[in-house]
N, C-alpha and C. Protein backbone atom coordinates (compact mmCIF):
# COMPACT_ATOMS: atom_id res chain seq x y z
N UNK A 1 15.23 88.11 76.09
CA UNK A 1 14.24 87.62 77.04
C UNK A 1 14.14 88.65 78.17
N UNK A 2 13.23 89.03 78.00
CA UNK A 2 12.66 90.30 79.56
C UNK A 2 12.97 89.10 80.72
N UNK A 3 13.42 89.97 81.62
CA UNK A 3 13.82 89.94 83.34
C UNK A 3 12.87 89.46 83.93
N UNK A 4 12.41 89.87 83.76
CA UNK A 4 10.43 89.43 84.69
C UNK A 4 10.32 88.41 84.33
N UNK A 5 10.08 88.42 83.51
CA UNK A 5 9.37 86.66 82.70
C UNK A 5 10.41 85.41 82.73
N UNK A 6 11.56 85.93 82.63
CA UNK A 6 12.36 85.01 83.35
C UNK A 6 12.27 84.23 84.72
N UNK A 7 12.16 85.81 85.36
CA UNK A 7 11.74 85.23 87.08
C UNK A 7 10.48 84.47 87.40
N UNK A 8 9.81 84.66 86.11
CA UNK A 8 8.36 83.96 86.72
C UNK A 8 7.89 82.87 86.38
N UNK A 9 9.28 81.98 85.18
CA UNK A 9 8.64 80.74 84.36
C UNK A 9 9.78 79.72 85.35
N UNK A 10 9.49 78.55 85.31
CA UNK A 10 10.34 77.73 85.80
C UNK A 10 10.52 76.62 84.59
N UNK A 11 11.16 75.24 85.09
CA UNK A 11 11.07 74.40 84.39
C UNK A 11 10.17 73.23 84.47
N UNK A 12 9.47 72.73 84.03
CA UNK A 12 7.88 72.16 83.41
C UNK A 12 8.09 70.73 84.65
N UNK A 13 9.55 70.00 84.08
CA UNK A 13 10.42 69.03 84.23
C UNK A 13 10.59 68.97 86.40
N UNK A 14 11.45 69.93 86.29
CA UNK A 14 11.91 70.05 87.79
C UNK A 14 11.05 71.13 88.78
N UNK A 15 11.03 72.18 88.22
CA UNK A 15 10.61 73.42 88.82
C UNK A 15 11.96 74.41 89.34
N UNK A 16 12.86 73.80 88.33
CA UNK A 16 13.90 74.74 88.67
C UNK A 16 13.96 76.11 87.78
N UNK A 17 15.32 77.06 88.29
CA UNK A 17 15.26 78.21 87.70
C UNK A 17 16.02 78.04 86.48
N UNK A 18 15.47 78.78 85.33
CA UNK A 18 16.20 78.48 84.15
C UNK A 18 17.33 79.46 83.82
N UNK A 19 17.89 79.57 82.69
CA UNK A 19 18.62 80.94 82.69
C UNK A 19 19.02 80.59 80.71
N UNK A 20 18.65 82.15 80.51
CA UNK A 20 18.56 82.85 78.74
C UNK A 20 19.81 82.38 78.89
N UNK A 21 19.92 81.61 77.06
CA UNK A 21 21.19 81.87 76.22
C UNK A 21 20.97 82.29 75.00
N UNK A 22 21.78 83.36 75.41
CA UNK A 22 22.00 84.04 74.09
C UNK A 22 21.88 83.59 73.00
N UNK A 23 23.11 82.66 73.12
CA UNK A 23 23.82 82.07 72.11
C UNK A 23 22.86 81.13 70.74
N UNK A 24 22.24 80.19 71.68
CA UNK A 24 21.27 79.66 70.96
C UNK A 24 20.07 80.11 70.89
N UNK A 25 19.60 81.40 71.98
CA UNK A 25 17.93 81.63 72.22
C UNK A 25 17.10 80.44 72.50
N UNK A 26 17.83 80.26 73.86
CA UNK A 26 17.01 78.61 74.58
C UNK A 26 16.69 79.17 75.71
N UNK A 27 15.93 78.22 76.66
CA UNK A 27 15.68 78.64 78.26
C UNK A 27 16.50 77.17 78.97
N UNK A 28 17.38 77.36 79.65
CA UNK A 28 18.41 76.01 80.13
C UNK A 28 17.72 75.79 81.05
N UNK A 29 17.60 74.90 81.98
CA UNK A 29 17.71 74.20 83.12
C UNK A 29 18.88 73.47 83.52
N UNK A 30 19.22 73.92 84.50
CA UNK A 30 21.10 72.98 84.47
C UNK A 30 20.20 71.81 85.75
N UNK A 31 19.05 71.69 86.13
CA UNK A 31 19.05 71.09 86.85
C UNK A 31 18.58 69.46 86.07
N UNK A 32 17.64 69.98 85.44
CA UNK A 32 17.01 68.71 84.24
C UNK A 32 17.96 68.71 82.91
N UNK A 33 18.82 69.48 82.91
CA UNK A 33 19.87 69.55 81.36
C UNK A 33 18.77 69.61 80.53
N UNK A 34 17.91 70.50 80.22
CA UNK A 34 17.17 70.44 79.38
C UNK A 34 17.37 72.02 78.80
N UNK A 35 17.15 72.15 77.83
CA UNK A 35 17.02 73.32 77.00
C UNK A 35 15.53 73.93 76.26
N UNK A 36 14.79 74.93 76.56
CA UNK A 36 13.69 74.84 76.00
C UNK A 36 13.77 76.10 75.22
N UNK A 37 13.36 75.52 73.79
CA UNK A 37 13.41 77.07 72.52
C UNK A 37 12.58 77.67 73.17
N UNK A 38 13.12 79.16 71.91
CA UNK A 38 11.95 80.22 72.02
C UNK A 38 11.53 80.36 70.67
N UNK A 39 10.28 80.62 69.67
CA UNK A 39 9.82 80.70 69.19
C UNK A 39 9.11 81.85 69.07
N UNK A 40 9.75 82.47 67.85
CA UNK A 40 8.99 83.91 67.40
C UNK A 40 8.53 84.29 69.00
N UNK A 41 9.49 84.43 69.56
CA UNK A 41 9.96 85.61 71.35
C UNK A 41 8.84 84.72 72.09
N UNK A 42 8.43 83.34 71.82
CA UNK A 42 7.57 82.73 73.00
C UNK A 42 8.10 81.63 73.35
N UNK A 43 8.42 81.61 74.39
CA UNK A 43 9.00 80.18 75.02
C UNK A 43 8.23 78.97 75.08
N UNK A 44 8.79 78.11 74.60
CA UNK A 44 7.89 76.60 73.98
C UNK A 44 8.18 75.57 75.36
N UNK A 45 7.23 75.84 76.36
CA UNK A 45 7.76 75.39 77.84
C UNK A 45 7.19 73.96 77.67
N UNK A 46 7.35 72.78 76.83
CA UNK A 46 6.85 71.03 76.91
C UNK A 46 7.97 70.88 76.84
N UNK A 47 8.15 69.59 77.70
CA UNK A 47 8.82 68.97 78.18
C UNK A 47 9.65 68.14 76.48
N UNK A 48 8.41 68.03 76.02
CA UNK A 48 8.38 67.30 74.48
C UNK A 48 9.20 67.79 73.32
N UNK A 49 9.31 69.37 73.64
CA UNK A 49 10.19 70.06 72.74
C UNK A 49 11.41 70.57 73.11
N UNK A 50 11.69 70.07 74.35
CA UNK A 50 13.30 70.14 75.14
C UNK A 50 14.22 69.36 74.38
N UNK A 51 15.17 70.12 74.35
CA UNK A 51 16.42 69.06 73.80
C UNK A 51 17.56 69.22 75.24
N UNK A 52 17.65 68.04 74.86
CA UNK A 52 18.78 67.72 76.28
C UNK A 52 20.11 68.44 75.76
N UNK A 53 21.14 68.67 76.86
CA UNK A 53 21.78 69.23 76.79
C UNK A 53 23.36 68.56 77.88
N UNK A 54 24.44 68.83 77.61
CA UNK A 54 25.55 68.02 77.83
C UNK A 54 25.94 69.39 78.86
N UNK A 55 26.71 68.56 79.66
CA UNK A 55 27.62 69.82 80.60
C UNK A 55 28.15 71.44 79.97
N UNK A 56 29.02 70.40 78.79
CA UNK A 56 30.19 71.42 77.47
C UNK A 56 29.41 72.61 77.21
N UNK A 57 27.94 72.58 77.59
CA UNK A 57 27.07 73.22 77.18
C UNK A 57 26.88 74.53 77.96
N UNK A 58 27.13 74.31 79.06
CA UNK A 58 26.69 75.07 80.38
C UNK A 58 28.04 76.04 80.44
């Protein structure tokens, strides 16, 4: 995930800052525990296609 585009998407949910994982290739929100894929390198920013996400996670 490019730097920029990081800084410039928020979350749909809160309007908080998200932050890349690697691990899964998600966009987190630790504020809404939400996780939003990326899809063929485009971030799928609905609320609808978030999967929640547990602390263990973070």
């Amino acid at each position: 995930m490019e730097e920029y585009l990081l800084n410039l998407l928020v979350c749909p949910k809160t309007g908080g800052k998200l932050v890349y994982s690697n691990k899964t290739d998600e966009l987190i929100c630790k504020e809404s525990m939400l996780a939003y894929p990326i899809k063929n390198k485009i971030p799928v920013m609905l609320i609808d296609s978030a999967r929640e996400i547990h602390e263990s996670e973070l």
